[in-house]
Protein backbone atom coordinates (compact mmCIF):
# COMPACT_ATOMS: atom_id res chain seq x y z
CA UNK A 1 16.22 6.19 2.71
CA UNK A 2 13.60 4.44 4.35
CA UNK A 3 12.23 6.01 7.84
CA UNK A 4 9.66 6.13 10.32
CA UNK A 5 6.45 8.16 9.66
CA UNK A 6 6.74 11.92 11.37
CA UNK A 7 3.94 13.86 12.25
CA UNK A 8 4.87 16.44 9.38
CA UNK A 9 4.72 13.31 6.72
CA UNK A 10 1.18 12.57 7.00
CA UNK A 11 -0.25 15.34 4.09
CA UNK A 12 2.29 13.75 1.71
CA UNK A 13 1.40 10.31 2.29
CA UNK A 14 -2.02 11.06 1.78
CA UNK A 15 -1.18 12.99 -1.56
CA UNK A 16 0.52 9.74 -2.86
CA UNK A 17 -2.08 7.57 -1.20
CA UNK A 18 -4.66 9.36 -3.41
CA UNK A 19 -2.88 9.94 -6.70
CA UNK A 20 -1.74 6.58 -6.94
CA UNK A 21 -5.20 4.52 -5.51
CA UNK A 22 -6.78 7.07 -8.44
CA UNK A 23 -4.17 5.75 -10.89
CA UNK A 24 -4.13 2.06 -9.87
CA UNK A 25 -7.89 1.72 -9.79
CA UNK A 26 -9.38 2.76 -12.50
CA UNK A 27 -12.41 0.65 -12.47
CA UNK A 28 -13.58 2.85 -9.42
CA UNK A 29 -14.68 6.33 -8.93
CA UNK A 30 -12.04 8.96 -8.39
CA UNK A 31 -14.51 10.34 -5.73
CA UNK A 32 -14.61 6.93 -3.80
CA UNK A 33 -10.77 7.55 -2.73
CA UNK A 34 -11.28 11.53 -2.54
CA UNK A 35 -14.24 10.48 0.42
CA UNK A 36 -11.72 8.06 2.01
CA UNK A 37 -9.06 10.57 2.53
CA UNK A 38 -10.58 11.20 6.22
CA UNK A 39 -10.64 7.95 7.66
CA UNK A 40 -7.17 7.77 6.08
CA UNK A 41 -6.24 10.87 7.61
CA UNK A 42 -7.66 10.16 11.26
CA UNK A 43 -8.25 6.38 11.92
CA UNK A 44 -5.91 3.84 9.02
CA UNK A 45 -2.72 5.84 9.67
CA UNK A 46 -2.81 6.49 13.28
CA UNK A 47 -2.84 2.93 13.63
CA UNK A 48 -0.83 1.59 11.48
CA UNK A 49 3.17 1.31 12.30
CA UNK A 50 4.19 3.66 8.75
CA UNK A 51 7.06 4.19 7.29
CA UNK A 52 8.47 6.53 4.31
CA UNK A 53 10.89 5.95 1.33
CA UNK A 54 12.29 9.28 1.10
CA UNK A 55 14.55 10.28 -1.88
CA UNK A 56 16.29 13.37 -2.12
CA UNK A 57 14.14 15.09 0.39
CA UNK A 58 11.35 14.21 -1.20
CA UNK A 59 8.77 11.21 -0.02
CA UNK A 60 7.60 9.33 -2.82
CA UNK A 61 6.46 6.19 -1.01
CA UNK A 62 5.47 4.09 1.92
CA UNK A 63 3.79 1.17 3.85
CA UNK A 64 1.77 1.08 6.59
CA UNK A 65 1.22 -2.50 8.81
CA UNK A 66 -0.99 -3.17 11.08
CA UNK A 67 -0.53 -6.10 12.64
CA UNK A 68 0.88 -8.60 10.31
CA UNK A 69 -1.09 -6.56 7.45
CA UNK A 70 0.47 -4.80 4.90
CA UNK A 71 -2.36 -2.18 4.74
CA UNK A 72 -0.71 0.03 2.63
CA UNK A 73 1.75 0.03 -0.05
CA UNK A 74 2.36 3.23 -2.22
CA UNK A 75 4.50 4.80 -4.66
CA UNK A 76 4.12 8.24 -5.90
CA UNK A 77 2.84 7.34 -9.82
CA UNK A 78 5.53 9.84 -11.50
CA UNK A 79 8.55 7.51 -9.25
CA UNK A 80 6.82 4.41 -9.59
CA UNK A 81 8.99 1.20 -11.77
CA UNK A 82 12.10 2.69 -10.15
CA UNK A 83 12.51 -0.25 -7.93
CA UNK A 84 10.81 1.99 -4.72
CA UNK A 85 8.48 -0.46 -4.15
CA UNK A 86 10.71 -3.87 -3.83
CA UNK A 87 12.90 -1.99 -1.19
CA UNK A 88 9.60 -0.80 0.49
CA UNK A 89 8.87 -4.63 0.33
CA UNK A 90 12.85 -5.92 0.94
CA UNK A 91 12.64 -3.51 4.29
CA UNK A 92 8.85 -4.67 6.18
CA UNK A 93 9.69 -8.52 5.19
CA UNK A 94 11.89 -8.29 8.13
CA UNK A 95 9.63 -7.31 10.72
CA UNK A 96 7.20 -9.87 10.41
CA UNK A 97 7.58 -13.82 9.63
CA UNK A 98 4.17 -13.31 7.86
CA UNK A 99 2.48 -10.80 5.93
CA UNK A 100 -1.10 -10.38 4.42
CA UNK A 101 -2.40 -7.69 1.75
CA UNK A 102 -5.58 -7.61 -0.17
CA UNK A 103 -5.40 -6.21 -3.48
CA UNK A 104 -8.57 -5.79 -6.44
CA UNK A 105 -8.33 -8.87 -8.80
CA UNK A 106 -8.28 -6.19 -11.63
CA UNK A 107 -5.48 -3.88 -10.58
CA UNK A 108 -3.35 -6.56 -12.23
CA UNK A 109 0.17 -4.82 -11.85
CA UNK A 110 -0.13 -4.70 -8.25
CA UNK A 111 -1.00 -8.38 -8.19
CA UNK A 112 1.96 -9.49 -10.67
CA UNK A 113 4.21 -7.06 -8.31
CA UNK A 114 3.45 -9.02 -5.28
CA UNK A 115 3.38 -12.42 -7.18
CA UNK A 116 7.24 -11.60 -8.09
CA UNK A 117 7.71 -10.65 -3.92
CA UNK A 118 6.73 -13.88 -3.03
CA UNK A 119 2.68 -13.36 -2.32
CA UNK A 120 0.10 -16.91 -2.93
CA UNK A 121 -2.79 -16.02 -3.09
CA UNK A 122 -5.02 -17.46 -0.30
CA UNK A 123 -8.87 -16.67 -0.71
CA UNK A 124 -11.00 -13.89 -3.00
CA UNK A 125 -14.20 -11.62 -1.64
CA UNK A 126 -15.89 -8.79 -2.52
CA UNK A 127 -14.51 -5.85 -1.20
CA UNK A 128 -17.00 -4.39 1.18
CA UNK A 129 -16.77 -0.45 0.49
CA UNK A 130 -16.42 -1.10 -3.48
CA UNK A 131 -18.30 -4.38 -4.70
CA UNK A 132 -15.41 -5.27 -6.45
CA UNK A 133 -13.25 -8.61 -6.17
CA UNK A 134 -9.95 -8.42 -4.48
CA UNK A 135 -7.33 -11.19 -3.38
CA UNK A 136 -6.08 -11.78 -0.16
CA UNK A 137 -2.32 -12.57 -0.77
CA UNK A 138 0.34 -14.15 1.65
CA UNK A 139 4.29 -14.13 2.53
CA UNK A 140 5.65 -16.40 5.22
CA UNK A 141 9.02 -16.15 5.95
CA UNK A 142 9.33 -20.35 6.95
């Protein structure tokens, strides 16, 4: 089931958040995410319109938008290739006509994941907190 973000959610999502950013990325410093965990905590998720993929009780996923930004996209790593994260994606397509994400160019099965959802990619920078390259990616509905 996916729902809106409650109050009470927000220490799990930043549990998954951190496991699987740790797990995705391992070309940067477990420590990076570990400092990040704050802002995540008090200024991305406030924000950002979130919602959870719950299963059995349990969250083991979510988005976040701001915008029309995916900003976040997460699946706890020990539920992750279960399909979780194409409903995540099948349920915010709806809410927006488009959608932008920026992913790390080396984090390759994220990119291939949103490749198969329907993401072009649209430009490449330097991410400014890491130094590494990441793609900005696109989804328009039209």
């Amino acid at each position: 089931m996916i729902r809106k973000l409650k109050p009470t959610d927000i220490e799990r999502i930043l549990t998954i958040w951190l496991n699987a950013s740790i797990k995705a990325h391992g070309f940067v410093s477990p420590e990076f995410w570990k400092s990040q965990v704050p802002s995540m905590r008090d200024i991305y998720i406030p924000a950002s319109e979130t919602y959870v993929y719950e299963k059995n009780g349990e969250i083991v996923g979510f988005y976040s938008l701001y915008e029309d930004m995916l900003a976040a996209i997460f699946v706890a790593p020990e539920h992750q290739c279960k399909g979780i994260g194409k409903e995540l994606i099948a349920h915010v397509k709806p809410q927006r006509n488009t959608l932008t994400l920026s992913v790390y160019k080396a984090n390759h099965a994220s990119y291939q994941f949103y490749l198969k959802q329907g993401f072009i990619t649209i430009s490449e920078q330097l991410d400014e907190h890491t130094g590494h390259p990441e793609c900005m990616m696109k989804w328009d509905r039209y």
